[in-house]
C-alpha atoms as a PDB file:
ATOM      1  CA  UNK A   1      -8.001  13.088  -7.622  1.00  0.00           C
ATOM      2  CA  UNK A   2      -4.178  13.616  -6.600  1.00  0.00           C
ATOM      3  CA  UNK A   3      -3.474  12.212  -3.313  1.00  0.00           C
ATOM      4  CA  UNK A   4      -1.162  14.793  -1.045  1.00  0.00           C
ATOM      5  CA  UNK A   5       1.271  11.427  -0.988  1.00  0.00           C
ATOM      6  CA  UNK A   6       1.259  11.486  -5.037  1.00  0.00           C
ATOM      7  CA  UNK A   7       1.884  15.439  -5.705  1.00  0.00           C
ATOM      8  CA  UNK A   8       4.555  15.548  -2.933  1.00  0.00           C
ATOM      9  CA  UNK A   9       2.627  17.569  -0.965  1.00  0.00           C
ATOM     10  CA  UNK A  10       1.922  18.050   2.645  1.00  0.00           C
ATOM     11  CA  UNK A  11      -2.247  18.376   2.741  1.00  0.00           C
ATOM     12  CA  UNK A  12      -2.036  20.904   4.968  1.00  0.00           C
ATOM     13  CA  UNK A  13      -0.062  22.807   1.873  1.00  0.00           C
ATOM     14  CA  UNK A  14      -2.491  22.131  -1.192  1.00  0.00           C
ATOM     15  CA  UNK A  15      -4.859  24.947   0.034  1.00  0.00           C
ATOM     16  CA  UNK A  16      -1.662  27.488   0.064  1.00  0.00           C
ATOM     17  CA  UNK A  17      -1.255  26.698  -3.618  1.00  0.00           C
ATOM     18  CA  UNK A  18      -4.557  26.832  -4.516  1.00  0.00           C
ATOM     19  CA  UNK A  19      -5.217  30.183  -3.308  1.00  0.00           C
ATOM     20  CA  UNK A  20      -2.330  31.130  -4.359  1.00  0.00           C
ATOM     21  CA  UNK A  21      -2.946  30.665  -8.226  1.00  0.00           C
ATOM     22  CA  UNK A  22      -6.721  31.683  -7.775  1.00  0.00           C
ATOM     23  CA  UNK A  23      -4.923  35.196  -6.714  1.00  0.00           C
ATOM     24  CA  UNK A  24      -2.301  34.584  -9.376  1.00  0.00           C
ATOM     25  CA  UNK A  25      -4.912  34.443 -12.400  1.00  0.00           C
ATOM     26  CA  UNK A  26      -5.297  38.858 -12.933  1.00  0.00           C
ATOM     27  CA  UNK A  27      -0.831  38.963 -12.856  1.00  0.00           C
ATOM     28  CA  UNK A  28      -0.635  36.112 -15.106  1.00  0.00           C
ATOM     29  CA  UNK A  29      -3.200  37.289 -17.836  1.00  0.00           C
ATOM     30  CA  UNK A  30      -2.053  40.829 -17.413  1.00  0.00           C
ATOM     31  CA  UNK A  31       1.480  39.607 -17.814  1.00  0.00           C
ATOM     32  CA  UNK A  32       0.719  37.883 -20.522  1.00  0.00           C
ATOM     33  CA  UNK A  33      -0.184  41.031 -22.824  1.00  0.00           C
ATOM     34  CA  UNK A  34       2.350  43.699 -20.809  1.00  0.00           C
ATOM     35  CA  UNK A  35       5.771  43.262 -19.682  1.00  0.00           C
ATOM     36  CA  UNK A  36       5.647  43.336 -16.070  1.00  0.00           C
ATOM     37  CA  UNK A  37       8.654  43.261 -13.853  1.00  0.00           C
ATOM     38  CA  UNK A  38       8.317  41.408 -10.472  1.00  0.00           C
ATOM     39  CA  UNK A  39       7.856  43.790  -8.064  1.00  0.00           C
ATOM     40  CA  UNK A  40       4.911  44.634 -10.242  1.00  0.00           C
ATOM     41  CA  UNK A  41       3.557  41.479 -10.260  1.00  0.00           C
ATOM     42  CA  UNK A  42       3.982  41.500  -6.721  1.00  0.00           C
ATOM     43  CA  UNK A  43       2.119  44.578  -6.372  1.00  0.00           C
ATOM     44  CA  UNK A  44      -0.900  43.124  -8.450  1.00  0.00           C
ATOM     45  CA  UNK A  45      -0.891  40.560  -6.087  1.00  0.00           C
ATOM     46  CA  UNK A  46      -1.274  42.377  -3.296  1.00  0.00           C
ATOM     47  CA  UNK A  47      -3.855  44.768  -4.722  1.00  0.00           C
ATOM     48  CA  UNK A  48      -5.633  41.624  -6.248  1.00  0.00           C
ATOM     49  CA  UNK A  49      -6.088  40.573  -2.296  1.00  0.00           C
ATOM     50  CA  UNK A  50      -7.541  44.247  -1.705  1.00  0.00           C
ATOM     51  CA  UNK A  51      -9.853  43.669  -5.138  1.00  0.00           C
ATOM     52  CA  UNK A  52     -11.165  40.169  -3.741  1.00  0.00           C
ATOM     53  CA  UNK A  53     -12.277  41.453  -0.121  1.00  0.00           C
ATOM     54  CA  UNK A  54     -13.694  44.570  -2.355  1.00  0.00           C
ATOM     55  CA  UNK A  55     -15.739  41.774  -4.270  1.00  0.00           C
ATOM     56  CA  UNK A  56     -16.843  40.293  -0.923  1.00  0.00           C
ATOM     57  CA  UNK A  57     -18.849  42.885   0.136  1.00  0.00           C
ATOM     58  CA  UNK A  58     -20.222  43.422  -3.125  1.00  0.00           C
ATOM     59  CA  UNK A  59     -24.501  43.030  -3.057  1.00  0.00           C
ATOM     60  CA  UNK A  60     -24.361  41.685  -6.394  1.00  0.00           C
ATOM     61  CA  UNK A  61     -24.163  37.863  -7.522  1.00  0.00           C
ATOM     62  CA  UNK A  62     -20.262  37.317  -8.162  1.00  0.00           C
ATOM     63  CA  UNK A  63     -19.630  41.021  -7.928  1.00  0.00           C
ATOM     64  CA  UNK A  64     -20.952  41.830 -11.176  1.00  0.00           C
ATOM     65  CA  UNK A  65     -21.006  45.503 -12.077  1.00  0.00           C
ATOM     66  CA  UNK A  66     -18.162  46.414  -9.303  1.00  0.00           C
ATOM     67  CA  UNK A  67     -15.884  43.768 -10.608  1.00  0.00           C
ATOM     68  CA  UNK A  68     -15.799  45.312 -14.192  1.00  0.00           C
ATOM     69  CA  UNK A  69     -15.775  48.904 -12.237  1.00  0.00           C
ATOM     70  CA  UNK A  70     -13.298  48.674  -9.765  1.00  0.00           C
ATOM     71  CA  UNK A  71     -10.857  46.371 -11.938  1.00  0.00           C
ATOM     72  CA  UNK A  72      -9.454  50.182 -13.603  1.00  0.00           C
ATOM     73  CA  UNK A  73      -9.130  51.398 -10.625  1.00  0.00           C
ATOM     74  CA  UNK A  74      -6.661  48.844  -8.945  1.00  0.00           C
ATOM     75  CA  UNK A  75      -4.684  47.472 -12.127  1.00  0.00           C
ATOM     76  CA  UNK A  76      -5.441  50.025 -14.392  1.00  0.00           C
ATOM     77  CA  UNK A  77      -1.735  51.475 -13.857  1.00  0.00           C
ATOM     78  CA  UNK A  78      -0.371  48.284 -14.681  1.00  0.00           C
ATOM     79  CA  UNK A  79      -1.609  47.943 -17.982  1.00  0.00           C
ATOM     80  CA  UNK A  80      -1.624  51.632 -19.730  1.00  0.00           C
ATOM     81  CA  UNK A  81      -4.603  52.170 -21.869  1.00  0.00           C
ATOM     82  CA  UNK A  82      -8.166  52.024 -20.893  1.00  0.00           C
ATOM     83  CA  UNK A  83      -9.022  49.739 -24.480  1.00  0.00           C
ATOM     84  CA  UNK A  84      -6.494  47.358 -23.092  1.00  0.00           C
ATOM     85  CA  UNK A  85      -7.756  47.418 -19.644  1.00  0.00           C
ATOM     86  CA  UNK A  86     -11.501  46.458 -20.917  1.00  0.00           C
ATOM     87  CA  UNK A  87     -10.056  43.455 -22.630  1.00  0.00           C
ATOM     88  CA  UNK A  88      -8.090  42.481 -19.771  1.00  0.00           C
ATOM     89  CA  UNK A  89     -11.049  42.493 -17.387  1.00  0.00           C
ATOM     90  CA  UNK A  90     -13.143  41.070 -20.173  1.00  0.00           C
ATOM     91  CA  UNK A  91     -10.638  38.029 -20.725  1.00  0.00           C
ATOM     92  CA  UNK A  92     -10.367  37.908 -16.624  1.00  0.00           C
ATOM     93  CA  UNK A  93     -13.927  37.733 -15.840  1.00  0.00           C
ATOM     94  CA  UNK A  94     -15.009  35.522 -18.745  1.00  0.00           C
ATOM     95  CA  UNK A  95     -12.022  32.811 -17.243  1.00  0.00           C
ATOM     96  CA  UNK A  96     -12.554  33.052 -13.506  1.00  0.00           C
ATOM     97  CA  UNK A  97     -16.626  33.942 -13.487  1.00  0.00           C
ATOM     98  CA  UNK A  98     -18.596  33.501 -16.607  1.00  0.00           C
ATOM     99  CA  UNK A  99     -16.845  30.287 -17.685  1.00  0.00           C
ATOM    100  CA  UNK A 100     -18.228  28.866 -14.446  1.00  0.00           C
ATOM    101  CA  UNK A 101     -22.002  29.937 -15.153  1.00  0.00           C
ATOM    102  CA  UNK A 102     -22.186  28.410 -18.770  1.00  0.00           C
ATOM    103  CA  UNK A 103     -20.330  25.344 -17.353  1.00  0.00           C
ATOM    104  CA  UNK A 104     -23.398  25.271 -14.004  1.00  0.00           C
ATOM    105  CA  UNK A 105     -26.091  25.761 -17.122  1.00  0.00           C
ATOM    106  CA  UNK A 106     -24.286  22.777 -19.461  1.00  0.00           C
ATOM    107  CA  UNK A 107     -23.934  20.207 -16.525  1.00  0.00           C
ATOM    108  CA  UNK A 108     -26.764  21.212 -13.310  1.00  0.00           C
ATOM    109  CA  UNK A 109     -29.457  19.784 -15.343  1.00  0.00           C
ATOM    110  CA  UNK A 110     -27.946  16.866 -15.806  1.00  0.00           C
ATOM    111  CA  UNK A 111     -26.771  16.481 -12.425  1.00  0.00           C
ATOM    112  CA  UNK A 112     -30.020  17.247 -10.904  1.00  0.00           C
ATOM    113  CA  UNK A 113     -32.233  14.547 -13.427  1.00  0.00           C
ATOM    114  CA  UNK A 114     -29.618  11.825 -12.249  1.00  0.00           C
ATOM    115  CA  UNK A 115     -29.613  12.886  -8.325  1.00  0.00           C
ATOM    116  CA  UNK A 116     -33.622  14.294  -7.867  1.00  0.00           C
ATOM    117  CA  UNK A 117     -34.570  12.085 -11.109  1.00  0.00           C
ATOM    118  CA  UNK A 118     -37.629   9.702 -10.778  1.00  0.00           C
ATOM    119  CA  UNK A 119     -36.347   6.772  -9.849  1.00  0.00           C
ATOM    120  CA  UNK A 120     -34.544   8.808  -6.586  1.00  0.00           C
ATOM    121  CA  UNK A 121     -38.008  10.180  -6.076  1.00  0.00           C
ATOM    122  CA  UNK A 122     -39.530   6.890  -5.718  1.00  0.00           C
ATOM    123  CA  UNK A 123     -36.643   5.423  -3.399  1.00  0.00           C
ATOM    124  CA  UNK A 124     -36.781   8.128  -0.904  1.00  0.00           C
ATOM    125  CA  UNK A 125     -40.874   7.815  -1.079  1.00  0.00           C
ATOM    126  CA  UNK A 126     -40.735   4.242   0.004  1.00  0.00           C
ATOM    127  CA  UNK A 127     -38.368   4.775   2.627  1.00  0.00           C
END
């Protein structure tokens, strides 16, 4: 793990950054497939914080359903044709949400037999 010393950084600043590419992710993969001036990408930004908070309230686990559904109607504009906005949402959601679950379904198991395995069992049973 980089130390704030090592990257430079005040810790008080690593957060900033952090949020800032998590918000940066939609711009940049948009951007990559359309040419997008910089007030535009500022304006993805922006409507990318709207999107998030949108995702908040959202009943569903990770916003799924109303993150595929609302994703036309705040960056739609940016990126022309609805066949092109499916695979952008498609490429976003599978690198900032789906990713994540196959990763928790590859590595939980393994976590949880080394943590709650039987030998753990046994040590907190004789304490």
């Amino acid at each position: 793990m980089a130390t704030a010393r090592a990257t430079g950084c005040a810790p008080s600043s690593l957060p900033f950054f952090v949020w800032t590419a998590r918000y940066a992710v939609i711009g940049c993969i948009i951007a990559a497939f359309i040419q997008v001036t910089g007030h535009d990408f500022a304006m993805i930004f922006a409507r990318n914080l709207t999107y998030k908070v949108i995702l908040l309230l959202a009943i569903t686990p990770g916003g799924a359903g109303i993150a595929e559904g609302a994703f036309p109607t705040f960056f739609g504009k940016f990126i022309g044709t609805p066949t092109m906005t499916n695979f952008i949402v498609l490429l976003y959601r599978i690198t900032t949400y789906y990713l994540y679950l196959v990763f928790g379904a590859i590595f939980l198991p393994r976590w949880v037999g080394r943590v709650f395995g039987r030998r753990a069992a046994a040590e907190v049973m004789a304490s």
